[in-house]
C-alpha atoms as a PDB file:
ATOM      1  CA  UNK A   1       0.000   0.000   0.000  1.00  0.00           C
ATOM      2  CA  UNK A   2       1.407   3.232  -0.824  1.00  0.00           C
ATOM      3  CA  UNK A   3      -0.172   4.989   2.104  1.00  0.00           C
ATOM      4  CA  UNK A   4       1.750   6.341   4.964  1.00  0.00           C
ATOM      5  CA  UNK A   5       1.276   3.718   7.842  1.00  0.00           C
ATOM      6  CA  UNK A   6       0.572   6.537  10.105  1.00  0.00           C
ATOM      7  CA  UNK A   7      -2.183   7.795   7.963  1.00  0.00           C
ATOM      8  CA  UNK A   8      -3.653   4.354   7.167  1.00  0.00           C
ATOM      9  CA  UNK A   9      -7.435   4.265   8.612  1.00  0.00           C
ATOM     10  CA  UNK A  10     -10.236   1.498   8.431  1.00  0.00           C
ATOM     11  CA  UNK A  11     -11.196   3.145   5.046  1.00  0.00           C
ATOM     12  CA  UNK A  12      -7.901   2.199   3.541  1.00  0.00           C
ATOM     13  CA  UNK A  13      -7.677  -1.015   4.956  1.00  0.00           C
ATOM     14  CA  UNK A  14     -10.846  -2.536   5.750  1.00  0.00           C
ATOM     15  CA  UNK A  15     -11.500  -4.123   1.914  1.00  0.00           C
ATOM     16  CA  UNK A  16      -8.555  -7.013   2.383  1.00  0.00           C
ATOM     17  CA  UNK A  17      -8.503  -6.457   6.661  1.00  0.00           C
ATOM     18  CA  UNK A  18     -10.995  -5.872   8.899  1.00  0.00           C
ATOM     19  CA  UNK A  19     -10.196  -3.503  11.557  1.00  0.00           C
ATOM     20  CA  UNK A  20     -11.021  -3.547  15.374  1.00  0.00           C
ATOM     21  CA  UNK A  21     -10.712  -1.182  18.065  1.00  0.00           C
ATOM     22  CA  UNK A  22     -11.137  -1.414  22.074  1.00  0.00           C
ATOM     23  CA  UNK A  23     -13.964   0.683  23.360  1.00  0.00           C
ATOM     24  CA  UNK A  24     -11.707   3.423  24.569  1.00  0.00           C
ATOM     25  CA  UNK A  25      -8.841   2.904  22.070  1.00  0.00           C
ATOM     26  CA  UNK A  26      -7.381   5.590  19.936  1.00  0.00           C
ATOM     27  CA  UNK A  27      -6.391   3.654  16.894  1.00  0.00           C
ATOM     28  CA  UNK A  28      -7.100   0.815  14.702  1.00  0.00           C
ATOM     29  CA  UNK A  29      -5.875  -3.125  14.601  1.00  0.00           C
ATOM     30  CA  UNK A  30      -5.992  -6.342  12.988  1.00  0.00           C
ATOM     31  CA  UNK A  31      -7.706  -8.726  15.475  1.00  0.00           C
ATOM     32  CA  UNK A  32      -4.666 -10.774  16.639  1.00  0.00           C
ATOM     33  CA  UNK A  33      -2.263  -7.820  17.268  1.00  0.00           C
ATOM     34  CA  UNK A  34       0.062  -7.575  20.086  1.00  0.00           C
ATOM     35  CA  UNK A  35      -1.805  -4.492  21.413  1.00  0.00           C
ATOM     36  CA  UNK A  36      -4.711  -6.664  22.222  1.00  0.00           C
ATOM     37  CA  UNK A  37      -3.170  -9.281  23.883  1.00  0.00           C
ATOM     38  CA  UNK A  38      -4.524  -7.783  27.791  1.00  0.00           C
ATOM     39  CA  UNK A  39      -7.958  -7.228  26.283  1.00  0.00           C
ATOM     40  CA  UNK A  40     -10.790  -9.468  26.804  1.00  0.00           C
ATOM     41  CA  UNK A  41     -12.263 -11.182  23.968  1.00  0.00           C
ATOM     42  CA  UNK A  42     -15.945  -9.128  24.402  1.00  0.00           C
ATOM     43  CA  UNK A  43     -14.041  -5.729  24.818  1.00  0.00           C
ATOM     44  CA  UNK A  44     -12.665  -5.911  20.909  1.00  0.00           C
ATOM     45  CA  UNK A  45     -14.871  -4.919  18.549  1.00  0.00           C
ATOM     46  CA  UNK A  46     -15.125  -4.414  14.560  1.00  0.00           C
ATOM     47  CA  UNK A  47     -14.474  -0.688  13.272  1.00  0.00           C
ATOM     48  CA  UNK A  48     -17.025   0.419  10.633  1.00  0.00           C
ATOM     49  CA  UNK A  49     -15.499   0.942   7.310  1.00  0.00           C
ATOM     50  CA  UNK A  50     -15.624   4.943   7.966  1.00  0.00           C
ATOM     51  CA  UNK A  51     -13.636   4.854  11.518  1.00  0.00           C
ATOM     52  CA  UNK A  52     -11.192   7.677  10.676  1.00  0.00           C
ATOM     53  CA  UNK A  53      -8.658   6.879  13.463  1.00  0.00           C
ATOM     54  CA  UNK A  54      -5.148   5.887  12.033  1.00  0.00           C
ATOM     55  CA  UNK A  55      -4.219   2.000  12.203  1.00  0.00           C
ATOM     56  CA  UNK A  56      -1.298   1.146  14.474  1.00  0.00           C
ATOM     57  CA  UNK A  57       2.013   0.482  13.719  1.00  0.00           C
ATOM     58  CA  UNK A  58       2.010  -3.231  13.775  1.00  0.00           C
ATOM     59  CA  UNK A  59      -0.840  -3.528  12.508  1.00  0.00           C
ATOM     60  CA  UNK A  60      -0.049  -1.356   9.246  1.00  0.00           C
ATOM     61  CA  UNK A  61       3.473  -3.373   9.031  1.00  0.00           C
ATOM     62  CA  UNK A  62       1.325  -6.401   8.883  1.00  0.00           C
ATOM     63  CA  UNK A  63      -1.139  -4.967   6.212  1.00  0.00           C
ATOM     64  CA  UNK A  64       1.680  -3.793   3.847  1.00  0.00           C
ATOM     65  CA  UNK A  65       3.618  -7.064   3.583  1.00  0.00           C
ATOM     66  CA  UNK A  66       6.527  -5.749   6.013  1.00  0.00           C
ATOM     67  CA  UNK A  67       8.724  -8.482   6.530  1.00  0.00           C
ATOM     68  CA  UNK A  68       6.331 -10.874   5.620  1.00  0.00           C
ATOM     69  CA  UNK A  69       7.751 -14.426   4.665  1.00  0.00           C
ATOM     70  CA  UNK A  70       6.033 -16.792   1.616  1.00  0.00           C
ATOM     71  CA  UNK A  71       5.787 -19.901   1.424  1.00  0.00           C
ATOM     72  CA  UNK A  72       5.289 -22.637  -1.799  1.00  0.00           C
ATOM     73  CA  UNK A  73       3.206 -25.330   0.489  1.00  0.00           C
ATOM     74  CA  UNK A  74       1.603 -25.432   3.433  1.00  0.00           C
ATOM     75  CA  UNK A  75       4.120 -28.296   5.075  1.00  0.00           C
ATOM     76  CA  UNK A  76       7.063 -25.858   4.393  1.00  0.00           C
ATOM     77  CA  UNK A  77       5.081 -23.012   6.504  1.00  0.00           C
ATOM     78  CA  UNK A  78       3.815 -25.636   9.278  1.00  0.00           C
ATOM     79  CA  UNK A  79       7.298 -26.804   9.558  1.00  0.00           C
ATOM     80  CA  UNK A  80       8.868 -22.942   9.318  1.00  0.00           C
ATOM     81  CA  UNK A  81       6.353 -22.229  12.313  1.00  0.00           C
ATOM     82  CA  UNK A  82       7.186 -25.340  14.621  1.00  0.00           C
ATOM     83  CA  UNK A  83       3.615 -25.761  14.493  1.00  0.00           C
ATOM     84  CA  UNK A  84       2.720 -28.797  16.864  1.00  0.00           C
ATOM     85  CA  UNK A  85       2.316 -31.867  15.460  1.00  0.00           C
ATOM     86  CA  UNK A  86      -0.710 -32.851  17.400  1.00  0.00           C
ATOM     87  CA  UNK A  87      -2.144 -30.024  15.488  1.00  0.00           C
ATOM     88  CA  UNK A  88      -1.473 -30.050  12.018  1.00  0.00           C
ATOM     89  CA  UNK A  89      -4.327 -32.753  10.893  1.00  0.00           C
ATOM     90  CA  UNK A  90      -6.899 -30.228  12.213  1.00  0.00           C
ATOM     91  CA  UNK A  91      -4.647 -27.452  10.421  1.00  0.00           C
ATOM     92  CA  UNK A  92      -4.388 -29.394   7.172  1.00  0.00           C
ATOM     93  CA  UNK A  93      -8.173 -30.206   7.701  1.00  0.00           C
ATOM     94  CA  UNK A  94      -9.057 -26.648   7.527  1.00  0.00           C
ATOM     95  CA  UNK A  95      -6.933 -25.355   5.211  1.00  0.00           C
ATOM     96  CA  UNK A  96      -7.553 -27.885   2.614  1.00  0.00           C
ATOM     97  CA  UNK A  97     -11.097 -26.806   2.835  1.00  0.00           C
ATOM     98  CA  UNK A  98     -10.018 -23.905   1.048  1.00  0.00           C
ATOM     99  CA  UNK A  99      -8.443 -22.780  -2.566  1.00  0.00           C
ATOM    100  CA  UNK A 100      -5.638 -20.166  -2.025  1.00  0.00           C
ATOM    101  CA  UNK A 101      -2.508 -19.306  -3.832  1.00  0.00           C
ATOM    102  CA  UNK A 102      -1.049 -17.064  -0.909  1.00  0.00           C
ATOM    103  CA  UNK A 103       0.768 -18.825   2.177  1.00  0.00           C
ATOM    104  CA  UNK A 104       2.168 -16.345   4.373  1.00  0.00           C
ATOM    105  CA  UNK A 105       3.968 -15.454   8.062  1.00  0.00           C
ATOM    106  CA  UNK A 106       4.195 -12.224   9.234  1.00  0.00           C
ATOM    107  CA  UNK A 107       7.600 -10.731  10.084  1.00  0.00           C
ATOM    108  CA  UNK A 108       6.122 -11.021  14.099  1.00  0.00           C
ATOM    109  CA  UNK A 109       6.177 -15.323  12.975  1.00  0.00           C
ATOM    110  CA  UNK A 110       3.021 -15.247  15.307  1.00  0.00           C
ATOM    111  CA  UNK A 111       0.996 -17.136  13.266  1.00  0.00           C
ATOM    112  CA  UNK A 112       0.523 -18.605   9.338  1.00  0.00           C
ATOM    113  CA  UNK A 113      -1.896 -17.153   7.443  1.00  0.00           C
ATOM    114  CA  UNK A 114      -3.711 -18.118   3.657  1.00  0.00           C
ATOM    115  CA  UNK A 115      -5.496 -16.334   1.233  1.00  0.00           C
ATOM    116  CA  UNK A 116      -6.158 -15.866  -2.268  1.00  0.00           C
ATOM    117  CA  UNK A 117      -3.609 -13.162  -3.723  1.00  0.00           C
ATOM    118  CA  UNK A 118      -5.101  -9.651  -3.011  1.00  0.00           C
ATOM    119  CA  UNK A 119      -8.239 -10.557  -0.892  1.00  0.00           C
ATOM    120  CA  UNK A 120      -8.565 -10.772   2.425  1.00  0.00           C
ATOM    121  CA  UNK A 121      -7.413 -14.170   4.524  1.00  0.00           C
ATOM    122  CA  UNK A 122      -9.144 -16.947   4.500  1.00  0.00           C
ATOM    123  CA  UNK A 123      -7.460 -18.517   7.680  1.00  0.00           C
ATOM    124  CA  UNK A 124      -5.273 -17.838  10.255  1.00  0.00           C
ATOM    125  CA  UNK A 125      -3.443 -20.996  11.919  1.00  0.00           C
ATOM    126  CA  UNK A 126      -1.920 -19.901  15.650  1.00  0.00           C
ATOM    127  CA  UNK A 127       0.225 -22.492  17.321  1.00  0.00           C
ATOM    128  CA  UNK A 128      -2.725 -23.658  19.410  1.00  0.00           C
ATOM    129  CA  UNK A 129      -5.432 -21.960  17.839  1.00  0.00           C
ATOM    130  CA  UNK A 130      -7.000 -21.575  13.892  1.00  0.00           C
ATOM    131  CA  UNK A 131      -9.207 -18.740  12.882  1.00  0.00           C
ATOM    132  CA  UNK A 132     -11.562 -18.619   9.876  1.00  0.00           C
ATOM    133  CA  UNK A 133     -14.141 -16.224   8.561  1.00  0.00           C
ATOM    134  CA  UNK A 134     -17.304 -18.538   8.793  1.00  0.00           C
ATOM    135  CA  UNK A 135     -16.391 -20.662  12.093  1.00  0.00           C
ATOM    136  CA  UNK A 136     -14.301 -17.618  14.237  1.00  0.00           C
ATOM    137  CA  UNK A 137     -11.907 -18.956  16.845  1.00  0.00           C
ATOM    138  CA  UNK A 138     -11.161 -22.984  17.457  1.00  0.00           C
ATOM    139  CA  UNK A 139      -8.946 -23.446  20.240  1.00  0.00           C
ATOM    140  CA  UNK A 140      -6.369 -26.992  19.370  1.00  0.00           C
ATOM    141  CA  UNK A 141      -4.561 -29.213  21.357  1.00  0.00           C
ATOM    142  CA  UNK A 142      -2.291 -27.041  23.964  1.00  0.00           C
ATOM    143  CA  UNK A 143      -4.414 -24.123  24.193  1.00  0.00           C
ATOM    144  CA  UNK A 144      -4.437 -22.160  27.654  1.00  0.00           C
ATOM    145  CA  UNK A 145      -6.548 -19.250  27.802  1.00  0.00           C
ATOM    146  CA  UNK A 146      -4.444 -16.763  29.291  1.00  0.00           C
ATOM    147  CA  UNK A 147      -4.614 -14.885  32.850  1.00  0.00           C
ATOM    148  CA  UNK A 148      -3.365 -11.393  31.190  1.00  0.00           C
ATOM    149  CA  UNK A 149      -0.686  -9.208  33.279  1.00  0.00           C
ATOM    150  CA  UNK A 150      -3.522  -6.069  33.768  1.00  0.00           C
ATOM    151  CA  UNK A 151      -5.525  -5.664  36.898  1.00  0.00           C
ATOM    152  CA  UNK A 152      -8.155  -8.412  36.314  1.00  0.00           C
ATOM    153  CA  UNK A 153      -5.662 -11.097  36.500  1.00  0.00           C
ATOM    154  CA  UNK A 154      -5.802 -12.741  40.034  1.00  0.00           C
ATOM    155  CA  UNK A 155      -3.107 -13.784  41.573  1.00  0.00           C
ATOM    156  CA  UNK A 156      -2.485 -17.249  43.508  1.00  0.00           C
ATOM    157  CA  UNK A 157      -0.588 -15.204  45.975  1.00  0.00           C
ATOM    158  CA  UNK A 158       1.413 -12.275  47.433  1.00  0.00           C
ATOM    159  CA  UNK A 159       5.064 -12.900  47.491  1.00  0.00           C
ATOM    160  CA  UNK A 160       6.228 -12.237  50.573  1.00  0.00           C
ATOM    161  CA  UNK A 161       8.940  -9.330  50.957  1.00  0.00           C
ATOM    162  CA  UNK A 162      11.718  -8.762  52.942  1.00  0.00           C
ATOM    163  CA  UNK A 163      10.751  -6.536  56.055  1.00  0.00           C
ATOM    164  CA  UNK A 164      14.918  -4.617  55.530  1.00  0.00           C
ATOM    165  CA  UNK A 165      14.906  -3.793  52.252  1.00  0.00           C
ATOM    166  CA  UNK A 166      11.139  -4.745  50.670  1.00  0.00           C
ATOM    167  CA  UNK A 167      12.888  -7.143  47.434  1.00  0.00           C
ATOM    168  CA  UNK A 168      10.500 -10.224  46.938  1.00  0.00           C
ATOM    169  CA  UNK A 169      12.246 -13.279  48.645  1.00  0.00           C
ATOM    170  CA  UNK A 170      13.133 -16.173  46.622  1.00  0.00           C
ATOM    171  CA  UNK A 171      11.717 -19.436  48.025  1.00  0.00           C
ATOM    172  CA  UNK A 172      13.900 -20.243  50.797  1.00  0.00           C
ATOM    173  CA  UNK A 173      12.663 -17.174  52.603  1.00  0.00           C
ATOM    174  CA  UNK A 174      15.962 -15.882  52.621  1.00  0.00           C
ATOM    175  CA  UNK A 175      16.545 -12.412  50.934  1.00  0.00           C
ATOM    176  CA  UNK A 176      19.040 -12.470  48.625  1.00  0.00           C
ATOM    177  CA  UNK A 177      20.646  -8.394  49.839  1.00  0.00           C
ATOM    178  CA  UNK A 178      20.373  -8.728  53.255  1.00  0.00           C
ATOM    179  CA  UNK A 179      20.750 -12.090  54.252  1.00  0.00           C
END
């Protein structure tokens, strides 16, 4: 795309990527960046096509090709991924329920991705996850749904801390400074 990335919006993009947003955020992403990784599933939502706030970084990377890596078959790009074995029947399974030419992995390597040459994916394949247009998110073999590092993730419990200096103390009990 021959668009600035930092003038990208949903209107530029949305045709070949659709576009989400968090309900307070300020700019525009694919729906597995990095920038939603502490962001609860029901908190992402699709931008309509005339959301004029600019598309993030990563995201726009990802949109123009940057770094992006091709592959000839889908083997070569399950095996360039380390995707788990215990996974790839399921991954073949879906993907051969599709006809693409275009088998891709971003420069991030965070997932594989197919489509048919200038239209909008088809699939996504995660190492223990696949998305597709028509059945959304299937969680594979492996899959942990994460705790998140924000405020809503509980912890098991409050490391104790020295009462000297207030570092966390390893396991032993036995802080590591003071002795």
């Amino acid at each position: 795309m021959a668009q600035d990335r930092d003038e990208m919006s949903a209107a530029a993009a949305s045709d070949e990527h659709p576009l989400f947003h968090s309900a307070t955020g300020t700019r525009l992403h694919l729906q597995f960046c990095p920038h939603f990784f502490d962001t609860d599933h029901d908190g992402i939502f699709e931008a309509a096509a005339d959301d004029a706030r600019p598309v993030c970084a990563w995201s726009a990377d990802e949109i123009a090709g940057v770094g992006q890596r091709r592959f000839d078959t889908f083997d070569d790009a399950l095996r360039a991924y380390r995707a788990p074995i215990e996974n790839r029947e399921r991954m073949h399974e879906v993907a051969g329920s599709f006809t693409y030419d275009k088998i891709w992995m971003p420069r991030s390597g965070s997932y594989i991705g197919i489509a048919v040459e200038g239209t909008k994916a088809l699939a996504y394949f995660g190492m223990t996850y696949l998305w597709t247009a028509d059945l959304g998110t299937e969680t594979l073999k492996g899959y942990i749904a994460g705790t998140g590092t924000g405020d809503r993730s509980p912890r098991e419990f409050d490391p104790e801390s020295c009462p000297t200096c207030h570092l966390t103390l390893p396991a032993i009990k036995v802080c590591d400074e003071c002795g």
